[in-house]
N, C-alpha and C. Protein backbone atom coordinates (compact mmCIF):
# COMPACT_ATOMS: atom_id res chain seq x y z
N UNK A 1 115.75 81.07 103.88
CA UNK A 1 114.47 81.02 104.57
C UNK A 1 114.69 80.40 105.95
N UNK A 2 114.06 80.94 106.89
CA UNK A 2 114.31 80.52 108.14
C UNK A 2 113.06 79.29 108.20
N UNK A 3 113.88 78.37 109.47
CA UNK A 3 113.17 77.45 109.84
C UNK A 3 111.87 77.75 110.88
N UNK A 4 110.74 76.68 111.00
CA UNK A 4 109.42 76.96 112.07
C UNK A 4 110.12 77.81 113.38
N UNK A 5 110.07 78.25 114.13
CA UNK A 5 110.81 79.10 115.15
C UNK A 5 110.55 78.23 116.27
N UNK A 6 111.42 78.16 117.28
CA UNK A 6 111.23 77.13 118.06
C UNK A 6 110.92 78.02 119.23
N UNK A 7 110.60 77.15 120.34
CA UNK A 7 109.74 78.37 121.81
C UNK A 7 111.23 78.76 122.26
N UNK A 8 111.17 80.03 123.30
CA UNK A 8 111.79 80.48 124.04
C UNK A 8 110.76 80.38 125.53
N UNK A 9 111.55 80.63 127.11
CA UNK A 9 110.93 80.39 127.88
C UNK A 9 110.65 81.92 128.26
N UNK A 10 109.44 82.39 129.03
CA UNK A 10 109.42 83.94 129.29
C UNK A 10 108.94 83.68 130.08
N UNK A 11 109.45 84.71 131.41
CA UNK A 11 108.63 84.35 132.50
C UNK A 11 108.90 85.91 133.53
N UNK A 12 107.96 86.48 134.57
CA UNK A 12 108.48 87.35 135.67
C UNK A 12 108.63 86.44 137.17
N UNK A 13 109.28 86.79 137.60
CA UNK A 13 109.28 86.72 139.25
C UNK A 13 108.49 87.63 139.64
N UNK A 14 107.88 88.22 139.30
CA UNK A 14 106.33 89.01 140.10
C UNK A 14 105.10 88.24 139.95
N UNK A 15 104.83 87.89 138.79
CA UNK A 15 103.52 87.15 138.77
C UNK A 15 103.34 85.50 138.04
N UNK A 16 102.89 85.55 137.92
CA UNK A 16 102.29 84.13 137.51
C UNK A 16 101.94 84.38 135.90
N UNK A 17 101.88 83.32 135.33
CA UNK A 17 101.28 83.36 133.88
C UNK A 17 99.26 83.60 133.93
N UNK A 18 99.15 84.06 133.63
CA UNK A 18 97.55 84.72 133.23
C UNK A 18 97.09 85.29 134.61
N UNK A 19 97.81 85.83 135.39
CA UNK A 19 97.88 86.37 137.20
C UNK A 19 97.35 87.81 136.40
N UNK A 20 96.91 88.72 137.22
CA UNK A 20 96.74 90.33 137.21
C UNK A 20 98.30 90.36 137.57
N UNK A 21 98.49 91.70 136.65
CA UNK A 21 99.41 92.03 136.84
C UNK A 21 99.32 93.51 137.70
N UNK A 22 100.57 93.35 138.72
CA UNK A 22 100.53 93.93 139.96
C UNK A 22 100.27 95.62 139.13
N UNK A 23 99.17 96.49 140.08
CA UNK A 23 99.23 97.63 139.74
C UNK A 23 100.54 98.95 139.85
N UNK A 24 101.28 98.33 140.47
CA UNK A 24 102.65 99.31 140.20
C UNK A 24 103.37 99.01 138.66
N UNK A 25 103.02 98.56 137.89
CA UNK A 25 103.63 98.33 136.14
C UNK A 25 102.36 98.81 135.52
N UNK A 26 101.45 99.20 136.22
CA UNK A 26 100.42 100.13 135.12
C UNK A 26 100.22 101.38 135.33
N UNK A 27 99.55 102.02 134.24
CA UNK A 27 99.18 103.64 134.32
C UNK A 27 98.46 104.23 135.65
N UNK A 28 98.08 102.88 136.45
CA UNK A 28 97.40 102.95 138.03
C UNK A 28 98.60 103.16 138.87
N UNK A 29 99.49 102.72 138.36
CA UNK A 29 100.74 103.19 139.38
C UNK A 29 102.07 104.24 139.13
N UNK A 30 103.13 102.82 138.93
CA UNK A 30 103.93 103.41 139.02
C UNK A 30 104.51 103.75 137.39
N UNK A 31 103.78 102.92 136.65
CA UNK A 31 103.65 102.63 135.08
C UNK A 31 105.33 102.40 134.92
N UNK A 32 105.91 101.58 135.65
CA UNK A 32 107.01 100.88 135.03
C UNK A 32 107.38 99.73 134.52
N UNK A 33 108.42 99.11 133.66
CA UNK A 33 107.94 97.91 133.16
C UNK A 33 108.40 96.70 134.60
N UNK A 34 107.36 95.62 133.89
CA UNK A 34 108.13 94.24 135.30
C UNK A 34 109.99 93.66 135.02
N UNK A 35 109.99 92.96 135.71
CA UNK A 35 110.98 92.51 135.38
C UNK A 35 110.93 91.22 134.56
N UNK A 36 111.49 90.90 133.91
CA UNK A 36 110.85 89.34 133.01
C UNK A 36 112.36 88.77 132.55
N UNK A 37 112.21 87.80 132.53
CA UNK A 37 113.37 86.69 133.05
C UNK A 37 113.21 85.50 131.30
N UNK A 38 113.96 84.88 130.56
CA UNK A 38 114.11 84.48 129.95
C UNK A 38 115.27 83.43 129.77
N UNK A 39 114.95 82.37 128.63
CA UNK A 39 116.05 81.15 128.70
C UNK A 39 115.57 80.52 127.10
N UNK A 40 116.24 79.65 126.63
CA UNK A 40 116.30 78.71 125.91
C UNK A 40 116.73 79.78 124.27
N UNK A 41 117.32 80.55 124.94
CA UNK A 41 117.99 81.30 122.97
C UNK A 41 118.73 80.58 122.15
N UNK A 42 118.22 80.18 120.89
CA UNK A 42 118.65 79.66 120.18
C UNK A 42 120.06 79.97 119.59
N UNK A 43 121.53 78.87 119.52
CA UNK A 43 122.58 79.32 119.07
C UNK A 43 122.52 79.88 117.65
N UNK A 44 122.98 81.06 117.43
CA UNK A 44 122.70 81.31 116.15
C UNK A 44 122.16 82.79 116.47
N UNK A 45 121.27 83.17 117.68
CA UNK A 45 120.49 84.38 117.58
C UNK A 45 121.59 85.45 117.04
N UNK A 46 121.50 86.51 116.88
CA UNK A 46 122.15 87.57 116.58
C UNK A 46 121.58 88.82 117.72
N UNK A 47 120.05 88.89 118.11
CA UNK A 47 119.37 89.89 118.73
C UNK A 47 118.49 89.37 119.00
N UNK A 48 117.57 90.06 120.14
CA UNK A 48 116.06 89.93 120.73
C UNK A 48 115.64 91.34 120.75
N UNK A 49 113.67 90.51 120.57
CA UNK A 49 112.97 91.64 120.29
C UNK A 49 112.13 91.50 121.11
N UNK A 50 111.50 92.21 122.54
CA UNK A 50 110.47 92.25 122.84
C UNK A 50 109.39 93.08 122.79
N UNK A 51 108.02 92.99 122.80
CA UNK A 51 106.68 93.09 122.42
C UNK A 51 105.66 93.11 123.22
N UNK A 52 105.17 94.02 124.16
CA UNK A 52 104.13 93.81 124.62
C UNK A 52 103.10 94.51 124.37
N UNK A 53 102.03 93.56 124.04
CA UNK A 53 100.92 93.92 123.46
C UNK A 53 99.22 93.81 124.06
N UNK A 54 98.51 94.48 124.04
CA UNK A 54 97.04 94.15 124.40
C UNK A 54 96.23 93.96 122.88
N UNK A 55 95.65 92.49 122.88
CA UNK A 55 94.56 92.04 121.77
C UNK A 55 93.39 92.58 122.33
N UNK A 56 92.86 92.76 123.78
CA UNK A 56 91.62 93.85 123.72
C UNK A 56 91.15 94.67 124.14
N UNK A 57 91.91 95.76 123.30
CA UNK A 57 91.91 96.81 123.37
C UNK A 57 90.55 97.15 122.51
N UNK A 58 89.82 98.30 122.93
CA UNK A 58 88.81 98.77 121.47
C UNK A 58 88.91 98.83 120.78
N UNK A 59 90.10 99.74 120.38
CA UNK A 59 90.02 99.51 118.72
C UNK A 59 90.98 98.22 118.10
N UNK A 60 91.44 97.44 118.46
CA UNK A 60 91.77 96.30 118.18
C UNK A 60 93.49 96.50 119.04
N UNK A 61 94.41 95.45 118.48
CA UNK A 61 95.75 95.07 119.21
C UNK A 61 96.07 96.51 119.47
N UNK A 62 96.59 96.38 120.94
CA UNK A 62 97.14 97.98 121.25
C UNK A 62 98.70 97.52 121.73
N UNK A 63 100.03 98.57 120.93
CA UNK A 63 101.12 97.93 121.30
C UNK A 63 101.36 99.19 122.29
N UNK A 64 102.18 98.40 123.51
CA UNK A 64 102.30 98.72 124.96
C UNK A 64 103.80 99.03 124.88
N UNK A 65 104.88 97.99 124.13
CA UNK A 65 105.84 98.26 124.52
C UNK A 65 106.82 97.70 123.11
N UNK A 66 107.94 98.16 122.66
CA UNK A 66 108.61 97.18 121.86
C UNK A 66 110.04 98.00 122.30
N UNK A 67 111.11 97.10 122.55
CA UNK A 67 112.68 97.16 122.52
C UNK A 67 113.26 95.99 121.89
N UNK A 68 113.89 96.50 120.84
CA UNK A 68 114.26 95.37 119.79
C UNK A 68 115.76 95.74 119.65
N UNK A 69 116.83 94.96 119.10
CA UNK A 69 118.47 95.03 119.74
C UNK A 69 118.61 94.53 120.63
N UNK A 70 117.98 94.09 121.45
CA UNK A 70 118.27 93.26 122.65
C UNK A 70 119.47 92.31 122.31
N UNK A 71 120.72 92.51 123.57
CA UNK A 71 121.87 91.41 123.24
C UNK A 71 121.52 90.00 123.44
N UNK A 72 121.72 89.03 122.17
CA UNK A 72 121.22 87.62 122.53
C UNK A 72 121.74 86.72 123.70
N UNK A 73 122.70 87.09 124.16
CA UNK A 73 123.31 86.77 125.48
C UNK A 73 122.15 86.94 126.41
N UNK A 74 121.24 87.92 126.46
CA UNK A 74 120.64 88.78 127.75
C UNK A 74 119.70 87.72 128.02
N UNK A 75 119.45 87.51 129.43
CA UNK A 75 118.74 86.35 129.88
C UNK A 75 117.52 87.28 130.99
N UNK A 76 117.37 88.45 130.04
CA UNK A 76 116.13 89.04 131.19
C UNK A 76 115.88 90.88 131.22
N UNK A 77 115.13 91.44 132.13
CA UNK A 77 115.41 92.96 131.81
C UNK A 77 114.81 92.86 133.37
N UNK A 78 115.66 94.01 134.09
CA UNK A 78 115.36 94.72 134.86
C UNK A 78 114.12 95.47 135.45
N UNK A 79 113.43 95.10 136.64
CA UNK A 79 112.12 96.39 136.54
C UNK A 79 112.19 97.64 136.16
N UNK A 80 111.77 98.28 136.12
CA UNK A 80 111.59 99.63 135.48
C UNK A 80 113.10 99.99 134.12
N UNK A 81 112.93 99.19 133.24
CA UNK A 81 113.80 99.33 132.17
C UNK A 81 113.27 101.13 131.21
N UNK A 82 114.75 101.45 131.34
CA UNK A 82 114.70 102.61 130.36
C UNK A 82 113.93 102.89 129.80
N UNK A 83 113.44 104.37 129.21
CA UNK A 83 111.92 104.52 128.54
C UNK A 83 112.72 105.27 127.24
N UNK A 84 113.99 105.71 126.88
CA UNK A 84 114.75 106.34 125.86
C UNK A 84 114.60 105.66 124.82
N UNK A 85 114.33 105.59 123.62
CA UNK A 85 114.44 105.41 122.30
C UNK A 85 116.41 104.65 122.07
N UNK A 86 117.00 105.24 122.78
CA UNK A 86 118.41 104.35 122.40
C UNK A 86 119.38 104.59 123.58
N UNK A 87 119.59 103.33 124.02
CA UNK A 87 120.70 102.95 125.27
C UNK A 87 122.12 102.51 124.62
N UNK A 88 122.80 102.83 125.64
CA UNK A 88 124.06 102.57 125.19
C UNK A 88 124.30 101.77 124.77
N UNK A 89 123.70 100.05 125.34
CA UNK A 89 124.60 99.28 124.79
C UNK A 89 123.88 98.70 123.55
N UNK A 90 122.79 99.83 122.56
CA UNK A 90 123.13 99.44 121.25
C UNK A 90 121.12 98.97 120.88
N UNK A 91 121.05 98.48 122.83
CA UNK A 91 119.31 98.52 122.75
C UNK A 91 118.54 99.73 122.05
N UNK A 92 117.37 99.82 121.27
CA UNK A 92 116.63 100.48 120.80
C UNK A 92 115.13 100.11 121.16
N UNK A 93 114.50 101.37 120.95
CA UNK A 93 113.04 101.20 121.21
C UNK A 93 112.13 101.69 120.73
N UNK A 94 111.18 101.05 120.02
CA UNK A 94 109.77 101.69 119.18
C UNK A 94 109.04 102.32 120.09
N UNK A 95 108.47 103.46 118.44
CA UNK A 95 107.74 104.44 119.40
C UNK A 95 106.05 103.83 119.50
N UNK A 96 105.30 103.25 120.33
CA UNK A 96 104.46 102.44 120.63
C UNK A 96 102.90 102.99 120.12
N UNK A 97 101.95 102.63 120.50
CA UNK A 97 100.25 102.86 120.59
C UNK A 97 100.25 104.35 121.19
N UNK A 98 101.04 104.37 122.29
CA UNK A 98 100.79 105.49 122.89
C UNK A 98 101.51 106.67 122.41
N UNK A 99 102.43 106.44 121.07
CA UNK A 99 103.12 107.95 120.68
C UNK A 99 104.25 108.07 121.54
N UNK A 100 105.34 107.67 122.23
CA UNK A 100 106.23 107.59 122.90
C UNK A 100 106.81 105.91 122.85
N UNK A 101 108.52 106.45 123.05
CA UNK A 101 108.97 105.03 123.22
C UNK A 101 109.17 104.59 124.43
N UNK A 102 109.65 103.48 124.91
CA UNK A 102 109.82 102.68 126.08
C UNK A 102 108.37 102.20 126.58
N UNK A 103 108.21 101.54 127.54
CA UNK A 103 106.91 100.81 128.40
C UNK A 103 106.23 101.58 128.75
N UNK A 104 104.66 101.42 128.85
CA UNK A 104 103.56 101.86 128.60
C UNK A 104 102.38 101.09 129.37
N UNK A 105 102.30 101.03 130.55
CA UNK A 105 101.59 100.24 131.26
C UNK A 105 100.31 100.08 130.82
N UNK A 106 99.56 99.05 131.19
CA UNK A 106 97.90 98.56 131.03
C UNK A 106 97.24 99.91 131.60
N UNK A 107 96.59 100.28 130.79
CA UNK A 107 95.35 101.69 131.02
C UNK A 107 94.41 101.17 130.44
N UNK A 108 93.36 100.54 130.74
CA UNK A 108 92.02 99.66 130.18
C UNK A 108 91.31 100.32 130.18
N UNK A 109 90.31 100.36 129.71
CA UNK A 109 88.73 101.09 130.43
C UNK A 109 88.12 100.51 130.95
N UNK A 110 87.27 100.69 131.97
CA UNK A 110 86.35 99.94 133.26
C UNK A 110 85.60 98.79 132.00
N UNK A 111 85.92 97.72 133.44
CA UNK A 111 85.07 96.72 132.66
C UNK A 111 85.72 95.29 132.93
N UNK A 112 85.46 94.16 131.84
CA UNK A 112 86.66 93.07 131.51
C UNK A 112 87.85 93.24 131.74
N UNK A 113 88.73 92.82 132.38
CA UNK A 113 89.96 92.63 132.20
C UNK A 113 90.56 92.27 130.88
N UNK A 114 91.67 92.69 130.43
CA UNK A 114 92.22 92.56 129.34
C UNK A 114 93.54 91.86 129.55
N UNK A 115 94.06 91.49 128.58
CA UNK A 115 95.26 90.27 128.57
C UNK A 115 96.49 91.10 127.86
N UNK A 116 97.33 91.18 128.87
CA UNK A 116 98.56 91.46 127.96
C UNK A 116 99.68 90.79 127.87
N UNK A 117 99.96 90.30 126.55
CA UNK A 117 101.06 89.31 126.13
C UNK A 117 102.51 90.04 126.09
N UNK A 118 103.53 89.70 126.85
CA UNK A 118 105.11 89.82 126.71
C UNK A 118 105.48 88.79 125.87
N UNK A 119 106.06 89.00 124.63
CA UNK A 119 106.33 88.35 123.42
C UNK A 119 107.93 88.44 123.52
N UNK A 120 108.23 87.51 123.12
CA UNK A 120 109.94 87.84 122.65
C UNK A 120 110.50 86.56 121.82
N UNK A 121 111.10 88.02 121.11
CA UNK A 121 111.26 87.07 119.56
C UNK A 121 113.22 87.00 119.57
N UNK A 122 113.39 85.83 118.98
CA UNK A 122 115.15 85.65 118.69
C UNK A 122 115.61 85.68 117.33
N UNK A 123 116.21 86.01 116.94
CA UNK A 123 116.46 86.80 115.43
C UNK A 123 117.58 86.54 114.84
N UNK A 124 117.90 86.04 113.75
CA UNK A 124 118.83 85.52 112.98
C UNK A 124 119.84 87.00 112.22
N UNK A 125 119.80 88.28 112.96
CA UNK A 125 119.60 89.27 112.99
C UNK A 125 119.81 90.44 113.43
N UNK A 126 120.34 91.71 113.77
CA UNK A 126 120.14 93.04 114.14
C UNK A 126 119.25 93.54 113.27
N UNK A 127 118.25 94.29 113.88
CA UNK A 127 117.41 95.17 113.09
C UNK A 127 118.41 96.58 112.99
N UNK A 128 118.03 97.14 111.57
CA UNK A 128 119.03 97.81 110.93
C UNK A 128 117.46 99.10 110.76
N UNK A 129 117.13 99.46 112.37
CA UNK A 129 116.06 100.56 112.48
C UNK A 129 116.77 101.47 113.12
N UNK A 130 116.35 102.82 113.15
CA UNK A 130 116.68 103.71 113.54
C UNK A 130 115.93 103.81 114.70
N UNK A 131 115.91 104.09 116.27
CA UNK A 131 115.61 104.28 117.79
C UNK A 131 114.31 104.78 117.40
N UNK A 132 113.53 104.34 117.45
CA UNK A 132 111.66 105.24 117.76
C UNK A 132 111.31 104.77 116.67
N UNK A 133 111.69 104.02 115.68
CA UNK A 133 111.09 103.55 114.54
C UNK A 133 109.78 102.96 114.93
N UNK A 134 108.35 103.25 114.06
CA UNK A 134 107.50 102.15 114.46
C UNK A 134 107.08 100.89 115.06
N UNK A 135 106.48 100.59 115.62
CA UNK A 135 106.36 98.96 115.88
C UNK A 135 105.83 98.62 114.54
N UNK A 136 105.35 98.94 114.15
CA UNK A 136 104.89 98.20 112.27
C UNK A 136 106.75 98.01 111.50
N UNK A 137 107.34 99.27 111.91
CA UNK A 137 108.64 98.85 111.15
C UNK A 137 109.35 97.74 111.48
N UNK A 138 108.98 97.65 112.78
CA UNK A 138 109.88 96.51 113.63
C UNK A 138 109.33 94.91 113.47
N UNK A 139 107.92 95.32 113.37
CA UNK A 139 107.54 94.29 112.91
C UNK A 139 107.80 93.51 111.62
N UNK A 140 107.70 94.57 110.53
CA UNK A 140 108.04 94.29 109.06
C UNK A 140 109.76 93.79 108.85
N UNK A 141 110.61 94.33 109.22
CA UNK A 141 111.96 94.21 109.52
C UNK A 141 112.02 92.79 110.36
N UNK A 142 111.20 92.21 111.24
CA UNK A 142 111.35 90.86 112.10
C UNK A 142 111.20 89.67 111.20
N UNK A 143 110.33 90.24 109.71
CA UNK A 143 110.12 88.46 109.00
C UNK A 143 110.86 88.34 108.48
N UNK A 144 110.78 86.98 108.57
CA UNK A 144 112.08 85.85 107.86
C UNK A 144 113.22 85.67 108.76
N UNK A 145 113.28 86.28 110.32
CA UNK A 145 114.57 86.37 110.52
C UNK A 145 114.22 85.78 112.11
N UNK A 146 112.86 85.21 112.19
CA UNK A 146 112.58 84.63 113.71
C UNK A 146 113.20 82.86 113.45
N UNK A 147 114.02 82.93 114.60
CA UNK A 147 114.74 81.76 115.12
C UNK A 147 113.42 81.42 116.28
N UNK A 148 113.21 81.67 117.19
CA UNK A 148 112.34 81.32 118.32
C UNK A 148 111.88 82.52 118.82
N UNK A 149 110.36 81.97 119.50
CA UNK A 149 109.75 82.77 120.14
C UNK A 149 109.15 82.05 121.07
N UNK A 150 108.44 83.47 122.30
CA UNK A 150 108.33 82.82 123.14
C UNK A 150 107.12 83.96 123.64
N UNK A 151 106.42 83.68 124.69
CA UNK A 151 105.44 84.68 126.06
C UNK A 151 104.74 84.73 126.75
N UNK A 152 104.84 85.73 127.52
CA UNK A 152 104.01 85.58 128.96
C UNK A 152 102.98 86.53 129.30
N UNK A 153 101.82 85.96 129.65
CA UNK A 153 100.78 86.73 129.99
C UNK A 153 100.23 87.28 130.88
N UNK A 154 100.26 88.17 131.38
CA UNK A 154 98.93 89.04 132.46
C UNK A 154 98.13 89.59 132.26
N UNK A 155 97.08 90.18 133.48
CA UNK A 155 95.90 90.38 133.10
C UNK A 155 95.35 91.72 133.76
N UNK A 156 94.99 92.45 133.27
CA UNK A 156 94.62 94.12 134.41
C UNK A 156 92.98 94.71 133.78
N UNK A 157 92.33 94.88 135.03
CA UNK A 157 91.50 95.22 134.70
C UNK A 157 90.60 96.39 135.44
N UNK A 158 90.17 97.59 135.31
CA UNK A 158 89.52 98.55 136.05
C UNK A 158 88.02 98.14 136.06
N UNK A 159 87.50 98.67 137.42
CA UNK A 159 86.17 97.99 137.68
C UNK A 159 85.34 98.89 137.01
N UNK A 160 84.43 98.31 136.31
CA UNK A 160 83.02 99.11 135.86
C UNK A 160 82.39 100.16 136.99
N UNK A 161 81.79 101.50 136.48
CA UNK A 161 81.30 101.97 137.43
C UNK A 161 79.79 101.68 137.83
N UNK A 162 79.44 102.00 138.79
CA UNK A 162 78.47 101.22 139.65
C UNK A 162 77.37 102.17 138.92
């Protein structure tokens, strides 16, 4: 049984924690992912999993993004990271909310702004999924095996019409 999971740090050099997130990483733009920067992996990880998710969405949590295999060495991802289901070096990626794998920018409907959490989990672990597997699989496959977690939030929102 794994121990309470301890934090990891998550962070972008584009924005701020609970900032709008810039419209070139959403379906308003250029819909690529940010770049997001990370630290404090616990010795022991085996893999990282990241997660980005919207809690309000209409019909409840909408998942935006998941790449899980992540090398525990990796201290970050690139802007516009791969949208393929499986990269060479072993990364994989669920097929998301939207029916496709890789990142999936904020598409809200007019109104409130909505919050989307970059999650990333450290794993006592390789997930033993096949590339486009569910985020429910990835999820189910993640318990018992979180060492630390960690995330960062932004915020996007389309204006109501007048």
């Amino acid at each position: 049984m794994v121990a309470k999971p301890t934090t990891l740090s998550v962070s972008s050099p584009t924005l701020q924690p609970g900032d709008p997130i810039p419209a070139e990483y959403t379906a308003d733009g250029r819909d690529v992912s940010p770049p997001l920067n990370w630290a404090d992996v616990p010795h022991g990880s085996a893999s990282l999993v990241l997660i980005c998710e919207d809690p309000d969405a209409p019909r409840g949590l909408f998942t935006h993004w998941v790449a899980f295999n992540l090398p525990a060495g990796s201290r970050g991802l690139g802007e516009a990271f791969p949208t393929s289901a499986s990269l060479p070096d072993g990364v994989a990626q669920a097929t998301t909310d939207f029916g496709r794998t890789g990142y999936g920018g904020p598409a809200p409907p007019p109104g409130k702004p909505h919050r989307y959490f970059f999650r990333l989990f450290a794993l006592d672990t390789r997930l033993d999924l096949d590339p486009g597997a569910s985020h429910q699989e990835v999820r189910a496959a993640m318990e018992g095996h979180i060492l630390a977690e960690g995330e960062f939030m932004g915020t996007y929102g389309r204006a109501a019409p007048k």
